[in-house]
Protein backbone atom coordinates (compact mmCIF):
# COMPACT_ATOMS: atom_id res chain seq x y z
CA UNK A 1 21.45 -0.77 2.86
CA UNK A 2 22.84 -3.96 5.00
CA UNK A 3 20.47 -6.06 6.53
CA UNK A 4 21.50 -7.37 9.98
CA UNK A 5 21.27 -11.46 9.47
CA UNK A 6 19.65 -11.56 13.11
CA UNK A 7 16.96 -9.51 11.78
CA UNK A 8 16.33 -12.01 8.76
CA UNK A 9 15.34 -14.69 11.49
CA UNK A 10 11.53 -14.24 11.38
CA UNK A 11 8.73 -16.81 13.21
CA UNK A 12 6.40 -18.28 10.96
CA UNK A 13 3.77 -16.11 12.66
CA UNK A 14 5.94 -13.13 11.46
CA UNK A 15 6.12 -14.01 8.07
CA UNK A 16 2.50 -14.95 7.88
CA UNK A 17 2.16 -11.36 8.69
CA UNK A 18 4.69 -10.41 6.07
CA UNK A 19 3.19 -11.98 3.26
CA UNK A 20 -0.32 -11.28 4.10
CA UNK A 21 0.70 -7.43 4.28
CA UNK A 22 2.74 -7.85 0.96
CA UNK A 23 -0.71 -9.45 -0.61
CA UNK A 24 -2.56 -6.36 0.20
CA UNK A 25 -0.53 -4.27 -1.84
CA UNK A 26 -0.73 -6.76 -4.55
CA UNK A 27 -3.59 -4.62 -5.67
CA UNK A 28 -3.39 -1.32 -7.94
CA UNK A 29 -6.72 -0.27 -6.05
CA UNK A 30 -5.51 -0.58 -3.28
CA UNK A 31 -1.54 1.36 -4.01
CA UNK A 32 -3.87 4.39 -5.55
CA UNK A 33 -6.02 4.26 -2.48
CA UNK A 34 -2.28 4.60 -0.08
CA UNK A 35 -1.05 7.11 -2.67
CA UNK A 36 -4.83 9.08 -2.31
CA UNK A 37 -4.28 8.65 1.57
CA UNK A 38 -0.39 10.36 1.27
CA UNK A 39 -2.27 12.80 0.65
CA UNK A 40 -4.61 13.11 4.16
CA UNK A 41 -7.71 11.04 5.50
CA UNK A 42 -10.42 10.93 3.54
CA UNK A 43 -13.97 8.86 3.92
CA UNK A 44 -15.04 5.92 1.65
CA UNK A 45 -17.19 8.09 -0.35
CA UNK A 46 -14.11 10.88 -0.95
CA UNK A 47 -12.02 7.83 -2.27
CA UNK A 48 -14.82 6.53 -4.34
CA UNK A 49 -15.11 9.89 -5.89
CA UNK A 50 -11.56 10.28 -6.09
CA UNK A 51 -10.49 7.13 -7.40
CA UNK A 52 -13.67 6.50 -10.21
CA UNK A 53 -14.11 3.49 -7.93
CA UNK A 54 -17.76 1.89 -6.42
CA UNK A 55 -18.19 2.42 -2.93
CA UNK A 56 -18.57 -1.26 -2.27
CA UNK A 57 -15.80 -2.08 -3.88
CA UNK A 58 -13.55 0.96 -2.03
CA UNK A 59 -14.70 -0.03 1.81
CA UNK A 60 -13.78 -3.83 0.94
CA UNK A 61 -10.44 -2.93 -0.20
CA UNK A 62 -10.05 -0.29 3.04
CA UNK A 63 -11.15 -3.41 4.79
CA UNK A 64 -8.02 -5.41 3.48
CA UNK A 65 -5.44 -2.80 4.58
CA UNK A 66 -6.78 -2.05 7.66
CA UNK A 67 -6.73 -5.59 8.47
CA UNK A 68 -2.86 -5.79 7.84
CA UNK A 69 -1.96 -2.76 9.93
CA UNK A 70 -2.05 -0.51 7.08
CA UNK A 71 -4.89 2.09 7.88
CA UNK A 72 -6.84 3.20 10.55
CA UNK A 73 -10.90 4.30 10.54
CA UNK A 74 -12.29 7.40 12.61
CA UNK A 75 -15.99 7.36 13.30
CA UNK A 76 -17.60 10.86 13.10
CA UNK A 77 -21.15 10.07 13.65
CA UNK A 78 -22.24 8.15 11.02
CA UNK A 79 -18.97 8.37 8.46
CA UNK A 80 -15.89 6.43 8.32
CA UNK A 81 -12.98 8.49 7.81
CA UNK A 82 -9.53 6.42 6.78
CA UNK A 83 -6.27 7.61 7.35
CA UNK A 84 -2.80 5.84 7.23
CA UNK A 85 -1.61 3.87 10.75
CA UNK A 86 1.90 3.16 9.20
CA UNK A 87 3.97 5.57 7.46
CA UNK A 88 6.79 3.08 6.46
CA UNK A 89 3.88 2.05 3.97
CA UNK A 90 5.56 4.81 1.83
CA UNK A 91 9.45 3.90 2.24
CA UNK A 92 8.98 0.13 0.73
CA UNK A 93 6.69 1.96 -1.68
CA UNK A 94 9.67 4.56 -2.92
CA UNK A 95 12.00 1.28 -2.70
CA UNK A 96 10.23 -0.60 -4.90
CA UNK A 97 9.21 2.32 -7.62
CA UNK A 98 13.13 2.69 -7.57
CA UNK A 99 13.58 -1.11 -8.13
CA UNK A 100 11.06 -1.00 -11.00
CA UNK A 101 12.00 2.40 -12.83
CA UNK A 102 15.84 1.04 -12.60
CA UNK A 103 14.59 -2.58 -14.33
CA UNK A 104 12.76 -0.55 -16.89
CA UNK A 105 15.49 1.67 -17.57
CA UNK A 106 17.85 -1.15 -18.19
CA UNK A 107 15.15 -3.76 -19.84
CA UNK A 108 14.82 -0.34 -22.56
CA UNK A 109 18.88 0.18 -23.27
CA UNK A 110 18.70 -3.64 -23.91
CA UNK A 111 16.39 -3.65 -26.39
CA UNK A 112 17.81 -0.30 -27.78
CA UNK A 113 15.30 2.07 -27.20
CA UNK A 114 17.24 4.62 -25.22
């Protein structure tokens, strides 16, 4: 994949935005929360359940992603209900489990155990 060098030019607004997005996956919480969400919206109590996580913990790490664009929250009366606002969430995702599966792969046939 080539990367147009116009596109690289970012404002330092932008890549606030960039790095503040790329700190909220910086989380494995947070990744297993996406991956639950792949799956369809679900409320903080759902995840909780889902994920063996506290509540408390689960709506401030919903917080996080929603604040970087990530999710989106429905209100149906008095519950919460989190689904995902952008998609590409998932492409950088498959990138970067390709990155790291290819690393490991080679980091194991250097040390010989493959």
């Amino acid at each position: 994949m080539k990367i147009e060098e116009e596109k690289l030019e970012l404002s330092d607004a932008m890549i606030q935005a960039v790095v503040e997005r790329l700190k909220a996956l910086a989380d494995e919480s947070r990744v297993r929360i996406l991956l639950r969400l792949k799956r369809g919206s679900a409320s903080v109590n759902e995840l909780a359940k889902t994920l063996g996580l506290a509540q408390p913990s689960v709506s401030k790490h919903l917080a996080v992603l929603k604040n970087v664009g990530l999710l989106e929250v429905q209100r149906h009366r008095t519950t919460a209900i989190y689904s995902i606002k952008d998609q590409t969430i998932y492409e950088l995702c498959e990138l970067v489990c390709s990155g790291v599966a290819r690393f490991k792969k080679e980091e194991h046939q250097a040390l010989g155990l493959e």
